[in-house]
N, C-alpha and C. Protein backbone atom coordinates (compact mmCIF):
# COMPACT_ATOMS: atom_id res chain seq x y z
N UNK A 1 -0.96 31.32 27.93
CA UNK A 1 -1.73 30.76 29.01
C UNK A 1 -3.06 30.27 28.44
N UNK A 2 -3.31 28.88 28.90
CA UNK A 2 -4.45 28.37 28.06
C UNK A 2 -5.33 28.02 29.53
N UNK A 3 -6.90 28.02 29.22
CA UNK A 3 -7.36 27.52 30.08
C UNK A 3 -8.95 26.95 29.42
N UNK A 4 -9.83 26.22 30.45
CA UNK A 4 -11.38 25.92 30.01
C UNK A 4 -11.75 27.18 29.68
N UNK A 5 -12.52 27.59 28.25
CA UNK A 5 -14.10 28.20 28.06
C UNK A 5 -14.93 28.54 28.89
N UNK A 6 -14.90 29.46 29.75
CA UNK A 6 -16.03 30.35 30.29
C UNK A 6 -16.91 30.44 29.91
N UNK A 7 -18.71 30.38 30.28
CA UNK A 7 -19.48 31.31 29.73
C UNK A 7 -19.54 32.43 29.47
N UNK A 8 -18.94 33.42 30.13
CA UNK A 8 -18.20 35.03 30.05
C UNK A 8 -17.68 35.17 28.51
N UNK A 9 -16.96 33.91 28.38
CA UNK A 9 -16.29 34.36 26.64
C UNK A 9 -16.92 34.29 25.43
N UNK A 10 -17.58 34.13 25.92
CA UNK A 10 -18.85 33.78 24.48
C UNK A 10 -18.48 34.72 23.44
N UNK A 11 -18.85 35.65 23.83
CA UNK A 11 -18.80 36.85 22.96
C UNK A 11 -17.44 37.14 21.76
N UNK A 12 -16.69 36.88 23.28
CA UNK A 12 -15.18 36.89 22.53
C UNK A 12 -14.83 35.56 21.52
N UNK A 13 -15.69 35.10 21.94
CA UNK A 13 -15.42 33.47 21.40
C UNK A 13 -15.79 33.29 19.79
N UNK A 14 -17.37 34.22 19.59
CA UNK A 14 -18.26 34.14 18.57
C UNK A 14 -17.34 35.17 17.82
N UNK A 15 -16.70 35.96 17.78
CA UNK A 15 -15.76 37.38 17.17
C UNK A 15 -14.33 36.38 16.94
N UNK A 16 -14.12 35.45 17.28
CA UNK A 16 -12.49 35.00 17.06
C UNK A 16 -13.33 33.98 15.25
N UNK A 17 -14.61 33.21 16.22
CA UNK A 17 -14.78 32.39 15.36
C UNK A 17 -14.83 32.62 13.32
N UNK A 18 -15.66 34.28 13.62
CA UNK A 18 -15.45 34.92 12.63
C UNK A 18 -14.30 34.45 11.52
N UNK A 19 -13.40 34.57 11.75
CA UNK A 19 -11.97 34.48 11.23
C UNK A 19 -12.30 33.60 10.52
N UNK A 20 -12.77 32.57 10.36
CA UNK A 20 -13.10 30.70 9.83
C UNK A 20 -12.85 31.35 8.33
N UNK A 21 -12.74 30.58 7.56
CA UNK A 21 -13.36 30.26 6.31
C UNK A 21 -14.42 29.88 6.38
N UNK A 22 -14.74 28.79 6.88
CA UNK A 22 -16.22 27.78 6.98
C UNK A 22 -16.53 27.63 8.55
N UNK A 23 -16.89 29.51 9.14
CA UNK A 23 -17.41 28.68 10.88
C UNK A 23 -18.89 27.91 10.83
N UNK A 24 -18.89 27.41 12.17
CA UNK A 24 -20.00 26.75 12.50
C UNK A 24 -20.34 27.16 13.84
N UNK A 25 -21.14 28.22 13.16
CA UNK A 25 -22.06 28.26 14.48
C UNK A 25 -22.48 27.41 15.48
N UNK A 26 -23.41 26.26 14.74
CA UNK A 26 -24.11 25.19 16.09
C UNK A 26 -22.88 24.41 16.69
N UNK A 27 -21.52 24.11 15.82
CA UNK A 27 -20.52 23.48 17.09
C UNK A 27 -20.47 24.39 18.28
N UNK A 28 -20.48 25.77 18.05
CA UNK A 28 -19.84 27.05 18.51
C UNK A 28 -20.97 26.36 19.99
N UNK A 29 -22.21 26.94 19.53
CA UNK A 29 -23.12 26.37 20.38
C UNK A 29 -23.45 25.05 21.22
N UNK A 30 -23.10 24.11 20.45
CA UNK A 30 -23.17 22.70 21.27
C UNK A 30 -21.95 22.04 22.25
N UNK A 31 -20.76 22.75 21.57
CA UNK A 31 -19.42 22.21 22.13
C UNK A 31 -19.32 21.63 23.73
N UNK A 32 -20.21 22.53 24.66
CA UNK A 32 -20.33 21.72 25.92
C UNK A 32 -20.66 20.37 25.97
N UNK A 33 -22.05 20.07 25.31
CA UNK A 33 -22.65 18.72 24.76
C UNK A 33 -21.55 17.93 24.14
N UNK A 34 -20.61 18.12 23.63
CA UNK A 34 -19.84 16.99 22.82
C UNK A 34 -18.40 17.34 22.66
N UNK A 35 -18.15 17.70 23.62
CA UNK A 35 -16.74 18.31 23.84
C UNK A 35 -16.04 19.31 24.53
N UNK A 36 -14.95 19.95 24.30
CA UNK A 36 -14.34 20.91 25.09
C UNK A 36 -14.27 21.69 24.30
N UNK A 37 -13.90 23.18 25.09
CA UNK A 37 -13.15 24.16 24.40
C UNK A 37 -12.20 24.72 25.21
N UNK A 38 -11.12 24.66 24.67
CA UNK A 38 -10.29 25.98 25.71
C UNK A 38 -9.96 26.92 24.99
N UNK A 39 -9.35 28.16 25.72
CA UNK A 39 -9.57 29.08 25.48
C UNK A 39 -7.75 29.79 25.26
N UNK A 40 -7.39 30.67 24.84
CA UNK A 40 -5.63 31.32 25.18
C UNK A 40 -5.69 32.62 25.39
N UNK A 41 -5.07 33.28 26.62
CA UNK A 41 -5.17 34.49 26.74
C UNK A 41 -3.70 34.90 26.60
N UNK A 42 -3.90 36.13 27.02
CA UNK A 42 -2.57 37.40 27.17
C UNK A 42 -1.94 37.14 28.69
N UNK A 43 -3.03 37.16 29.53
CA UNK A 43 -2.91 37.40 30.95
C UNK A 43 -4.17 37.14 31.33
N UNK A 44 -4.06 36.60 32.91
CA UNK A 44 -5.18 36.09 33.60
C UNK A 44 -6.31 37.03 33.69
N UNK A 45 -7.69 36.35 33.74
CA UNK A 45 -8.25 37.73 33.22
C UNK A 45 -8.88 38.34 32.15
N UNK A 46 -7.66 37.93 30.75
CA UNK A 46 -7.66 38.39 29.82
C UNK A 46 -9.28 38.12 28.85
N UNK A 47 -9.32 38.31 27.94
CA UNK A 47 -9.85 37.78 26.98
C UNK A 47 -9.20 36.66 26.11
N UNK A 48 -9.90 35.92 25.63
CA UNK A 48 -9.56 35.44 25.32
C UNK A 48 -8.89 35.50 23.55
N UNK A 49 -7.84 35.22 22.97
CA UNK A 49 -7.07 35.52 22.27
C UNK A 49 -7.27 34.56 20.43
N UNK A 50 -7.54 33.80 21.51
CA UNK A 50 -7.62 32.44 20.58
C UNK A 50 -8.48 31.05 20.99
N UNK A 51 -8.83 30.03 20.58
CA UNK A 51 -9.51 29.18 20.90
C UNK A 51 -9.37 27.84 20.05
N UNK A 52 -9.66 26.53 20.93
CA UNK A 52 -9.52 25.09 20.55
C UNK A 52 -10.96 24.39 20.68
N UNK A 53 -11.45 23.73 20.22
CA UNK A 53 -13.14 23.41 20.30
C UNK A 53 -12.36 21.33 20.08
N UNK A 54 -12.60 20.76 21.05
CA UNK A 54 -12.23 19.32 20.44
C UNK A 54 -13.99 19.06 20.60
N UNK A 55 -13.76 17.99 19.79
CA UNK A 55 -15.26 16.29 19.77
C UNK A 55 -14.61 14.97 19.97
N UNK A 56 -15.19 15.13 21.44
CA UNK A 56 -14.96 13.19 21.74
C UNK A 56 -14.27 13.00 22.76
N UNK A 57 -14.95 12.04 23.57
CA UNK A 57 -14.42 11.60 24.86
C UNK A 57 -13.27 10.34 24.30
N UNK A 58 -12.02 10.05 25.19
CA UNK A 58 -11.89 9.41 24.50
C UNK A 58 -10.70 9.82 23.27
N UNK A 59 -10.72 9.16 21.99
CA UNK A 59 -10.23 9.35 21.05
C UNK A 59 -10.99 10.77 20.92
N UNK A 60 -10.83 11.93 20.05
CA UNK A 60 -11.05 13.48 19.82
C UNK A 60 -10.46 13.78 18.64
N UNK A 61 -11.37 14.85 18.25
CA UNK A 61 -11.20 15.58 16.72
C UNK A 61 -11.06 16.96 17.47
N UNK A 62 -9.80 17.62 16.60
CA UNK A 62 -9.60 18.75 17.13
C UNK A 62 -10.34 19.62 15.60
N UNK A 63 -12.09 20.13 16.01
CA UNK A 63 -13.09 20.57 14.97
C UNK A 63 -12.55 22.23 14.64
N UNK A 64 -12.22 22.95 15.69
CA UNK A 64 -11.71 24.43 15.42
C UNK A 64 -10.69 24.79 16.02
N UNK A 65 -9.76 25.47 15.60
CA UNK A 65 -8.60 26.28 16.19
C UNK A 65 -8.56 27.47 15.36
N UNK A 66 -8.53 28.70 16.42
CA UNK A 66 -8.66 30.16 15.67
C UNK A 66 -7.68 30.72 16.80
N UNK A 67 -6.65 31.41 16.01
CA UNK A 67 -6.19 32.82 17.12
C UNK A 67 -6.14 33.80 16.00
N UNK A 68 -6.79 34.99 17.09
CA UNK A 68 -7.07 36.27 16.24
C UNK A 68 -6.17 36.85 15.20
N UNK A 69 -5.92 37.44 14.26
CA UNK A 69 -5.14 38.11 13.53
C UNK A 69 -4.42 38.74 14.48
N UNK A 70 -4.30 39.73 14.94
CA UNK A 70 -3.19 40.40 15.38
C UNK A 70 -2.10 39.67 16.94
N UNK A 71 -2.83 38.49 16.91
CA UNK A 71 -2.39 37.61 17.92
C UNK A 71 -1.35 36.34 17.54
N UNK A 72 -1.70 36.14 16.32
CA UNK A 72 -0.63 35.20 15.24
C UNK A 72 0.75 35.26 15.36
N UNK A 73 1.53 34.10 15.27
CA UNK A 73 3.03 34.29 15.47
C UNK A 73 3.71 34.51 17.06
N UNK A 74 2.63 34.28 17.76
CA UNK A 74 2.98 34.31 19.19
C UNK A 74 3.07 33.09 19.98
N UNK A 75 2.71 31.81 19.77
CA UNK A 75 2.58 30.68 20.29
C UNK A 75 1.13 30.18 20.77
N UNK A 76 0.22 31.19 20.47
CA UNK A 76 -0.77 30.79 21.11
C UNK A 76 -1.54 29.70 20.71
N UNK A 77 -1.49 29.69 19.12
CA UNK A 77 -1.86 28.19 18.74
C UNK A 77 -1.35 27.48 18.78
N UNK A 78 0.09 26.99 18.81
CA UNK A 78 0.92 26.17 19.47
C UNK A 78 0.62 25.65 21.29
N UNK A 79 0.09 26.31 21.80
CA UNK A 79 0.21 26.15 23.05
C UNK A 79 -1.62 25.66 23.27
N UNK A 80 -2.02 25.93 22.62
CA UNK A 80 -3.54 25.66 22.23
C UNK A 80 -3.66 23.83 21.66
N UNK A 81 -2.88 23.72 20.87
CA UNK A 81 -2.38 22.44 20.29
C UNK A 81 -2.22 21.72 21.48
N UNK A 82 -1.08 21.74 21.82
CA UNK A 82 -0.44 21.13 22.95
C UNK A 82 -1.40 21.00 24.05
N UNK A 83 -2.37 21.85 24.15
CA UNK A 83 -3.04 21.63 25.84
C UNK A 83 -4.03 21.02 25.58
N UNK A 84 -4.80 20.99 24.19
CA UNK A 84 -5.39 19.71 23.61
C UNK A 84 -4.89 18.11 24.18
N UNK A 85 -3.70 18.12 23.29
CA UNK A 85 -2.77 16.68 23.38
C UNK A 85 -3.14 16.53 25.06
N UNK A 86 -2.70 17.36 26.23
CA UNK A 86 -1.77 16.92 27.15
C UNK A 86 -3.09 16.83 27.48
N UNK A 87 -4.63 17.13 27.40
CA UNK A 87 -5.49 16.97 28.11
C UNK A 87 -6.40 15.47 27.72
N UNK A 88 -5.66 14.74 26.79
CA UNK A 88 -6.01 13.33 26.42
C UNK A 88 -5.45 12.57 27.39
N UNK A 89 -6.37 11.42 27.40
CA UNK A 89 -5.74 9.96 28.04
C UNK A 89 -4.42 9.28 27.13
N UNK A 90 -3.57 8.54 27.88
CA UNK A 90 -2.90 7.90 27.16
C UNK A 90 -3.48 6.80 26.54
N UNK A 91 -2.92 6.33 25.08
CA UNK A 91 -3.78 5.61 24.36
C UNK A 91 -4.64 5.80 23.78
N UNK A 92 -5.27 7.29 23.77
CA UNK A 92 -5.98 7.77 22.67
C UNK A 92 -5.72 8.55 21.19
N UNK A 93 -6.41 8.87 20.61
CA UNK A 93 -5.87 9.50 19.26
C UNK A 93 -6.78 11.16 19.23
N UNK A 94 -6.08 12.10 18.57
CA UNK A 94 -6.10 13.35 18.18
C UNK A 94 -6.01 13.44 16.85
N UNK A 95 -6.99 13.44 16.14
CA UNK A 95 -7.37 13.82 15.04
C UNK A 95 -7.85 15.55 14.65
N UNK A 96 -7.37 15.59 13.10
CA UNK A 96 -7.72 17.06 12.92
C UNK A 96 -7.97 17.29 11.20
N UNK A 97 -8.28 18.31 10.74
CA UNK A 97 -8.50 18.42 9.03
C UNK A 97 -7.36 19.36 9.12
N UNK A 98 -6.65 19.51 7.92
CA UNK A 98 -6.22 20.45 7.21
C UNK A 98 -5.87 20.63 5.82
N UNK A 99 -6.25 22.06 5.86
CA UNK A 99 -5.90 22.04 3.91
C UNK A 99 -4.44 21.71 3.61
N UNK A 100 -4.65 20.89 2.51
CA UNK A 100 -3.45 20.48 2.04
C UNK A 100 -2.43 21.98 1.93
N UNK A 101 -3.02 23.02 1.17
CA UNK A 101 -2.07 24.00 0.76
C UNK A 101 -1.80 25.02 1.75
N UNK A 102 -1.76 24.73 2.80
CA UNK A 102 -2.24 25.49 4.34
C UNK A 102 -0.60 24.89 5.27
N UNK A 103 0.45 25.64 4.63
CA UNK A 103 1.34 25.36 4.95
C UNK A 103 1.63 25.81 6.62
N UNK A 104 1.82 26.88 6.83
CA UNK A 104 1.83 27.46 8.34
C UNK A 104 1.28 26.11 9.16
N UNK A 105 0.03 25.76 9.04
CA UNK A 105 -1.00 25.02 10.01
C UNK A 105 -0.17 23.36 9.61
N UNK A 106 0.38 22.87 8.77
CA UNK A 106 0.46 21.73 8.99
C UNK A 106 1.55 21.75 9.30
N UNK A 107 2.88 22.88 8.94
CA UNK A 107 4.28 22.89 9.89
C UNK A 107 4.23 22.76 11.66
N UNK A 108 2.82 23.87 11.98
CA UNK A 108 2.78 23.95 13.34
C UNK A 108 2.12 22.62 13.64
N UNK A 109 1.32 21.59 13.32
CA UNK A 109 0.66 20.51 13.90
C UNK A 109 2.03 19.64 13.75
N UNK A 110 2.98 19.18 12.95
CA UNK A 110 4.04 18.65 12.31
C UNK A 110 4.86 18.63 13.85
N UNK A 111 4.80 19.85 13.63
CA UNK A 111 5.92 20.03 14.74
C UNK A 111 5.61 20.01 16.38
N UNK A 112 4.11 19.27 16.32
CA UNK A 112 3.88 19.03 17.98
C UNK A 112 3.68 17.73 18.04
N UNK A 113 3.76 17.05 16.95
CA UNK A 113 3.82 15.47 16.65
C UNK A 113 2.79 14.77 15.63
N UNK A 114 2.19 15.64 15.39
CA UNK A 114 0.77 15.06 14.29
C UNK A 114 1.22 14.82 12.97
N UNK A 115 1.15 13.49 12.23
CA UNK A 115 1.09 13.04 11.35
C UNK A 115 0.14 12.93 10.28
N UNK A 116 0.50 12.71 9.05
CA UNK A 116 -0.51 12.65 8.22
C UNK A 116 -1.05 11.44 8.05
N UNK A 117 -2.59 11.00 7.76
CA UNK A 117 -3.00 9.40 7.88
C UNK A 117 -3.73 9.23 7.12
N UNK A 118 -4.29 10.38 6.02
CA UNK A 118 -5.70 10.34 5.08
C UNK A 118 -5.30 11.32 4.31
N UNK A 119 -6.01 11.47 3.24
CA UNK A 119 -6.02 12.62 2.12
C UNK A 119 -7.83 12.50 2.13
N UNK A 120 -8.61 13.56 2.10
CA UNK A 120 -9.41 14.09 1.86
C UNK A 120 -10.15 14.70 0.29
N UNK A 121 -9.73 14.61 -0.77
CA UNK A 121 -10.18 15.71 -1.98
C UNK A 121 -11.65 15.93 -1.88
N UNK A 122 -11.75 17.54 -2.17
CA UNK A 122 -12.52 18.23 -2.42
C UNK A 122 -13.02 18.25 -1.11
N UNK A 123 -12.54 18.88 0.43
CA UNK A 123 -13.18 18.67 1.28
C UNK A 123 -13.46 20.28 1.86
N UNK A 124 -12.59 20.81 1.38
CA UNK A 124 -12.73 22.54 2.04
C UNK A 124 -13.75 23.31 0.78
N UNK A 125 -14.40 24.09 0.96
CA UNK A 125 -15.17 25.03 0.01
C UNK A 125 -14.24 26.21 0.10
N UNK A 126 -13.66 27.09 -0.84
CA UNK A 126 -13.07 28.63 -0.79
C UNK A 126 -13.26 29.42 -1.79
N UNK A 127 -14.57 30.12 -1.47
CA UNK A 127 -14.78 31.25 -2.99
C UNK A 127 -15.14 30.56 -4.14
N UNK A 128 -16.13 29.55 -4.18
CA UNK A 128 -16.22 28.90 -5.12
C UNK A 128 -15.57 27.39 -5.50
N UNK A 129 -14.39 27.37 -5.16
CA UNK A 129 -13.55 26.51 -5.29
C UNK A 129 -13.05 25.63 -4.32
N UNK A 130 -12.91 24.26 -4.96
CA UNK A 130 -12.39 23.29 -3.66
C UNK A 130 -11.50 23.29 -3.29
N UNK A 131 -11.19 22.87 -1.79
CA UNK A 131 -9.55 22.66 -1.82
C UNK A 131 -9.49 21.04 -1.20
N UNK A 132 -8.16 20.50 -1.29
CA UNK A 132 -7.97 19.25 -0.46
C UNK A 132 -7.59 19.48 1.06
N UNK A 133 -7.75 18.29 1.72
CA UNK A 133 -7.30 18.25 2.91
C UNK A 133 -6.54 17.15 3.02
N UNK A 134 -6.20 17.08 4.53
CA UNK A 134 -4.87 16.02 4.80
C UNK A 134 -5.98 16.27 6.66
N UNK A 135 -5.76 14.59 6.80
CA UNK A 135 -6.24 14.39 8.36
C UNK A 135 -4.82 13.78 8.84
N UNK A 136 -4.76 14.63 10.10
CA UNK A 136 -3.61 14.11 11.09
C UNK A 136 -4.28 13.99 12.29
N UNK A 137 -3.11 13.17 12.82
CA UNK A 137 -3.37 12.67 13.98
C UNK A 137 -2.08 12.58 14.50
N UNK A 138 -2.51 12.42 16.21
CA UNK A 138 -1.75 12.48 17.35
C UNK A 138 -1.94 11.70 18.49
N UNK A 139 -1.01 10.63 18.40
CA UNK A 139 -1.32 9.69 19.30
C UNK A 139 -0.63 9.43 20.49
N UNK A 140 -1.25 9.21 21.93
CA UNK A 140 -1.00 9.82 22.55
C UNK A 140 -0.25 8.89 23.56
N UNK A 141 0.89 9.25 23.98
CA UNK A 141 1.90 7.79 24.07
C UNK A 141 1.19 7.21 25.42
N UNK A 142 1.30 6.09 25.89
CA UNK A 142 0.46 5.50 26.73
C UNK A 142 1.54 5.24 27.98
């Protein structure tokens, strides 16, 4: 069950974000200003489980997607994905980063329709070391 970002979730929101490799706080903070977030729970009510942060009216960059560790393998980022897409206009585009070697994340974007359209090198920082990325996109049938 996915829904809008509460002010209530903050908390829960700033503890998922954790998880990042590379979070960003000030999106964390500005996202009202320049975008959406929704949120995935368990049950109505719930806390929230996981989270989607897009940028852009319009065409959109999907900037964060996190579901908690012990929440993984359940659909929730799948369904997080998807309520992204379905909350675009037709005729727009869904853009996103991912590490090239970040297999899980580009099977699950793969498989909700996102394509690859760019190569990125040297765009992720990890422990010192770079990694590549791959930008997909999702376009949104009109």
């Amino acid at each position: 069950m996915i829904r809008p970002a509460r002010p209530t979730d903050v908390s829960a929101i700033v503890a998922l974000q954790s998880h990042l490799d590379a979070p960003s706080p000030e999106l964390l903070a500005s996202f009202a200003a320049v975008g959406s977030c929704l949120v995935s729970v368990e049950r109505p009510g719930g806390d929230p489980v996981g989270y989607a942060i897009t940028v852009g009216e319009g065409d959109a960059h999907l900037a964060e997607l996190v579901v908690g560790p012990d929440y993984r393998r359940r659909g929730h980022g799948r369904t997080l994905v998807e309520g992204v897409v379905a909350r675009r206009d037709p005729g727009t585009r869904v853009t996103l980063l991912v590490a090239v070697d970040n297999d899980p994340a580009r099977s699950l974007y793969e498989s909700v329709g996102f394509h690859p359209v760019a190569y990125q090198p040297c765009f992720y920082e990890r422990g010192g070391a770079w990694a590549d990325a791959l930008v997909y996109a999702y376009d949104v049938p009109e």
